[in-house]
C-alpha atoms as a PDB file:
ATOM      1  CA  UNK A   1       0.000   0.000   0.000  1.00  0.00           C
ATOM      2  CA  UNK A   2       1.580   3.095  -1.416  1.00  0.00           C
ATOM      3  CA  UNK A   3       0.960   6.905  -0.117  1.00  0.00           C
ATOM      4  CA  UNK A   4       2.989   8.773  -3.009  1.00  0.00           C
ATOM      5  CA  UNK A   5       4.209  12.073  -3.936  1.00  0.00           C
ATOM      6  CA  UNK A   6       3.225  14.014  -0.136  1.00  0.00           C
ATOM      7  CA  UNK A   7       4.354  17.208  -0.201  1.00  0.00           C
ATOM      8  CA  UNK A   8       5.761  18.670   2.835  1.00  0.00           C
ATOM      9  CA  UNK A   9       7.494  21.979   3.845  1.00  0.00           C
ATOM     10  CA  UNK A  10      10.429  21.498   6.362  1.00  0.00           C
ATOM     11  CA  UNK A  11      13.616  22.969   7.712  1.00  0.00           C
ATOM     12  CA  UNK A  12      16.764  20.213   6.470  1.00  0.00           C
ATOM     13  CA  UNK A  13      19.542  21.080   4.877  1.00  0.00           C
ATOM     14  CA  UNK A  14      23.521  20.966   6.055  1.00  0.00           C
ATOM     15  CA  UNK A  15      24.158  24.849   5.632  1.00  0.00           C
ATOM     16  CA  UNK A  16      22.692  27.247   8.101  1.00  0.00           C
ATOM     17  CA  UNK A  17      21.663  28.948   4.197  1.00  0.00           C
ATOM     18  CA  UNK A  18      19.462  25.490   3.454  1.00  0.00           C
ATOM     19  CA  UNK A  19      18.228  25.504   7.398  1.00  0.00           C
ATOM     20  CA  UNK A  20      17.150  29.224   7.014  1.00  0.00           C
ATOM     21  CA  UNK A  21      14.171  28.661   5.142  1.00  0.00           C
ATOM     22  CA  UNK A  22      11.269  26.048   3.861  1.00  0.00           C
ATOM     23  CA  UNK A  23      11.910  23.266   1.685  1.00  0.00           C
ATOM     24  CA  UNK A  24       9.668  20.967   0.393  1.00  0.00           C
ATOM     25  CA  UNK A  25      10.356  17.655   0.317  1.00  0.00           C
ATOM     26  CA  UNK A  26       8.431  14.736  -1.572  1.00  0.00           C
ATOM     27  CA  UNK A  27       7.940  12.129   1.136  1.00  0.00           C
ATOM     28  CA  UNK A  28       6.390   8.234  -0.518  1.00  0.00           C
ATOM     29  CA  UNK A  29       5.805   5.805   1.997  1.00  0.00           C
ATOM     30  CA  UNK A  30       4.880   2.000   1.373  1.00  0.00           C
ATOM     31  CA  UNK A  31       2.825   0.111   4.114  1.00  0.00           C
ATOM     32  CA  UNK A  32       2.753  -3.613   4.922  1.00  0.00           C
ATOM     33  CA  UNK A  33      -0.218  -4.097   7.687  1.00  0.00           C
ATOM     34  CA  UNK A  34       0.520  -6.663  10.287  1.00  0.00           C
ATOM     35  CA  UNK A  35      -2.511  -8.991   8.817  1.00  0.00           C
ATOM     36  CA  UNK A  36      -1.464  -9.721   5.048  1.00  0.00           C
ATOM     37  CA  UNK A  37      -3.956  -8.427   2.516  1.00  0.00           C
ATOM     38  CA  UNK A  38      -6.053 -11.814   2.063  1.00  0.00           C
ATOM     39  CA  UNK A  39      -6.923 -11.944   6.363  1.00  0.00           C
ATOM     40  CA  UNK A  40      -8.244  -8.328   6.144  1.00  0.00           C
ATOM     41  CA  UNK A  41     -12.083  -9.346   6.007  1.00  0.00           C
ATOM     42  CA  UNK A  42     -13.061  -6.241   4.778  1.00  0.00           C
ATOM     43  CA  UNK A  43     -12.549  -4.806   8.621  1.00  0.00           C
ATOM     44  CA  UNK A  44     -10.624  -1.589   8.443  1.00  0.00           C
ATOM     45  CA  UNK A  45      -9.198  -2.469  11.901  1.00  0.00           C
ATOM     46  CA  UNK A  46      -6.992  -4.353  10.830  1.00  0.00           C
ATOM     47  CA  UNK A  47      -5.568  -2.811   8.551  1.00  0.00           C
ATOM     48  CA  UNK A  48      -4.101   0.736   8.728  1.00  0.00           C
ATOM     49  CA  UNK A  49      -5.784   4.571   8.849  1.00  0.00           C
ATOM     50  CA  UNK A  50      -4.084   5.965   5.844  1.00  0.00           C
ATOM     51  CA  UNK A  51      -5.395   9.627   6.943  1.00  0.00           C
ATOM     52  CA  UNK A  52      -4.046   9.485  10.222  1.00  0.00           C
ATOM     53  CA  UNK A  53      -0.463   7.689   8.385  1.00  0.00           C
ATOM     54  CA  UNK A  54      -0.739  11.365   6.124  1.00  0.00           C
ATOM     55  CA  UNK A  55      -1.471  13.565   9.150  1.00  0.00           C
ATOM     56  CA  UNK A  56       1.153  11.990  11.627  1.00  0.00           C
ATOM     57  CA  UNK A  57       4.033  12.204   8.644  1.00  0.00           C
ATOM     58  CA  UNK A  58       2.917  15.765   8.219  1.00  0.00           C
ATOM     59  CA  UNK A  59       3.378  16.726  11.632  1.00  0.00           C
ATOM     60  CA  UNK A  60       6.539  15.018  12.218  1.00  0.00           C
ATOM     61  CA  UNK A  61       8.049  16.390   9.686  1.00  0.00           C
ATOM     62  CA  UNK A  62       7.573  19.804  10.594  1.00  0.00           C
ATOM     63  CA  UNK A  63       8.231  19.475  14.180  1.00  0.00           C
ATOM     64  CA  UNK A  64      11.487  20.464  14.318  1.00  0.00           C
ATOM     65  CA  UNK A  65      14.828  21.027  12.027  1.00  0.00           C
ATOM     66  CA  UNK A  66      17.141  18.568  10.793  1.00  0.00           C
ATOM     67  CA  UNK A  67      20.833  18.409   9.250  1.00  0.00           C
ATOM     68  CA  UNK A  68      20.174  14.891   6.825  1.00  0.00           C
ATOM     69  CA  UNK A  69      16.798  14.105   5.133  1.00  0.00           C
ATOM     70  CA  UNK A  70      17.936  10.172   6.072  1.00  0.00           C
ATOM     71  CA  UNK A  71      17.537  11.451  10.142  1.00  0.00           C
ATOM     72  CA  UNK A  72      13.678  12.705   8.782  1.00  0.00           C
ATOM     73  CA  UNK A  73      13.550   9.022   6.892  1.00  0.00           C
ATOM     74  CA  UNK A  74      14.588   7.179   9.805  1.00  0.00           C
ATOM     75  CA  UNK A  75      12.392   9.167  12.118  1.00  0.00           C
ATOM     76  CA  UNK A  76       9.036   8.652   9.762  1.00  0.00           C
ATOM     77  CA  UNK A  77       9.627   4.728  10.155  1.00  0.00           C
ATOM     78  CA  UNK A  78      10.225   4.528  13.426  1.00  0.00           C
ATOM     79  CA  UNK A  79       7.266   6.741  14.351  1.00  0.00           C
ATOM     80  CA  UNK A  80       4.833   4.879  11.904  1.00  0.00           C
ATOM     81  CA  UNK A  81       5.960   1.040  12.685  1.00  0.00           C
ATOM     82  CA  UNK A  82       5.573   2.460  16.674  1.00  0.00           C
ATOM     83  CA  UNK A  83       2.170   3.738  16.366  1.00  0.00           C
ATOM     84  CA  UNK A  84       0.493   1.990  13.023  1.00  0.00           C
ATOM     85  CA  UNK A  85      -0.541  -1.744  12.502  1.00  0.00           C
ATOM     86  CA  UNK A  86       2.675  -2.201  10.549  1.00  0.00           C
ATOM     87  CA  UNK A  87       4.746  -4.935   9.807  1.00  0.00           C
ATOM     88  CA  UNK A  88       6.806  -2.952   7.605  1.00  0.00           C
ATOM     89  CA  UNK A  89       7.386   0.325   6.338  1.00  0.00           C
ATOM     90  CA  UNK A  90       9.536   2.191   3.225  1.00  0.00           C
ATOM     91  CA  UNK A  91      10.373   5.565   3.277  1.00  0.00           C
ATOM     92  CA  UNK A  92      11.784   7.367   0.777  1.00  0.00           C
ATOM     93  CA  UNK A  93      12.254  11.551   0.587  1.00  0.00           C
ATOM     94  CA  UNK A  94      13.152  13.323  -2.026  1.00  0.00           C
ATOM     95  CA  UNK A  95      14.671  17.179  -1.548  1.00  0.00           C
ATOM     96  CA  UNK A  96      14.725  19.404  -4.998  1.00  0.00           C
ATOM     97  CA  UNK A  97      17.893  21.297  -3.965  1.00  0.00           C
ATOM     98  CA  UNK A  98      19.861  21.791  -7.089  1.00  0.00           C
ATOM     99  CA  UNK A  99      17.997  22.580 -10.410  1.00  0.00           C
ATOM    100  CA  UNK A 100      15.991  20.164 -12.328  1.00  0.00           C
ATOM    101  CA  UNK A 101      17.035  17.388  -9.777  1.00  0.00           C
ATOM    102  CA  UNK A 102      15.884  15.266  -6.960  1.00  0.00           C
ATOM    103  CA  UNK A 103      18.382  14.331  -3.909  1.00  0.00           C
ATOM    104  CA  UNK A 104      16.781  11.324  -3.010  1.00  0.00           C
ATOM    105  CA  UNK A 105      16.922   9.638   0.538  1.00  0.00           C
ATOM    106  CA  UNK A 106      15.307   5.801   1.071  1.00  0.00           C
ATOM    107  CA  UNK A 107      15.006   5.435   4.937  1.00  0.00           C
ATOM    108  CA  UNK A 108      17.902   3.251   6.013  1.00  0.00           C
ATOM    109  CA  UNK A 109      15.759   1.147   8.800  1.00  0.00           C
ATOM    110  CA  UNK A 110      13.568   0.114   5.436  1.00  0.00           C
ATOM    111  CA  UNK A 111      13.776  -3.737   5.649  1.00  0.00           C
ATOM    112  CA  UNK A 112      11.172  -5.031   8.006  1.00  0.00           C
ATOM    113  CA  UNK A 113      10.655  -4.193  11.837  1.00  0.00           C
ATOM    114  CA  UNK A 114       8.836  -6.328  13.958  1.00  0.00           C
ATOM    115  CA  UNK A 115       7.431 -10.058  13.098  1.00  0.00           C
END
C-alpha cells in the first residue's frame, strides 16, 4: 500500500543557508499491515488509517529542524511502525535542492521491523 508524492514543507539542509528557510520535500511511503492483505475481512481495523499515516508524517516532519533528510527518513519509520498496525514500512524523501534534480533519501531502517 503506497501513499505517493506528499508534499511537505520542512527545515533540512547541512548549511545554516538550506536551514534558514522552507523546503519541500516529496515524502512516498509504502505500508505492509501486520494482517497480510487476504486476512483483512473487509474490517478496516486491521488494517491501517491511511489519513491518520498522512497527518502523523505531516506533523513530524515539521516538528522540528534537521541536518540529513535520512535522520527525517529514519524518524518517519520509526514513528509509523511504533504507532500503526505495521509490519513494515519504506520511506523514501526526495529534496529538490539543485535545479531540475531530486536528492533522493530511502530510509535506512527500510527492511522489516517487527514479526
Amino acid at each position: 500500500i503506497e501513499i505517493s508524492n506528499l508534499k511537505v514543507g520542512v527545515r533540512v539542509g547541512v548549511t545554516d543557508a538550506e536551514l534558514s528557510g522552507i523546503q519541500e520535500v516529496s515524502i512516498c511511503l509504502q505500508l505492509f499491515p501486520m494482517h497480510p492483505l487476504t486476512q483483512l475481512d473487509d474490517d478496516i481495523t486491521r488494517t491501517v488509517d491511511y489519513h491518520a499515516v498522512y497527518e502523523r508524517v505531516k506533523e513530524l516532519a515539521v516538528a522540528h529542524e534537521r541536518r540529513l533528510i535520512e535522520t527525517l527518513a529514519e524518524e518517519i519509520t520509526d514513528m509509523l511502525l511504533a504507532e500503526f498496525n505495521l509490519s513494515r514500512v519504506i520511506v523514501e524523501i526526495r529534496k529538490f535542492i539543485l535545479p531540475d534534480t531530486a536528492t533522493k533519501a530511502d530510509s535506512p531502517t527500510s527492511s522489516s521491523k517487527g514479526p
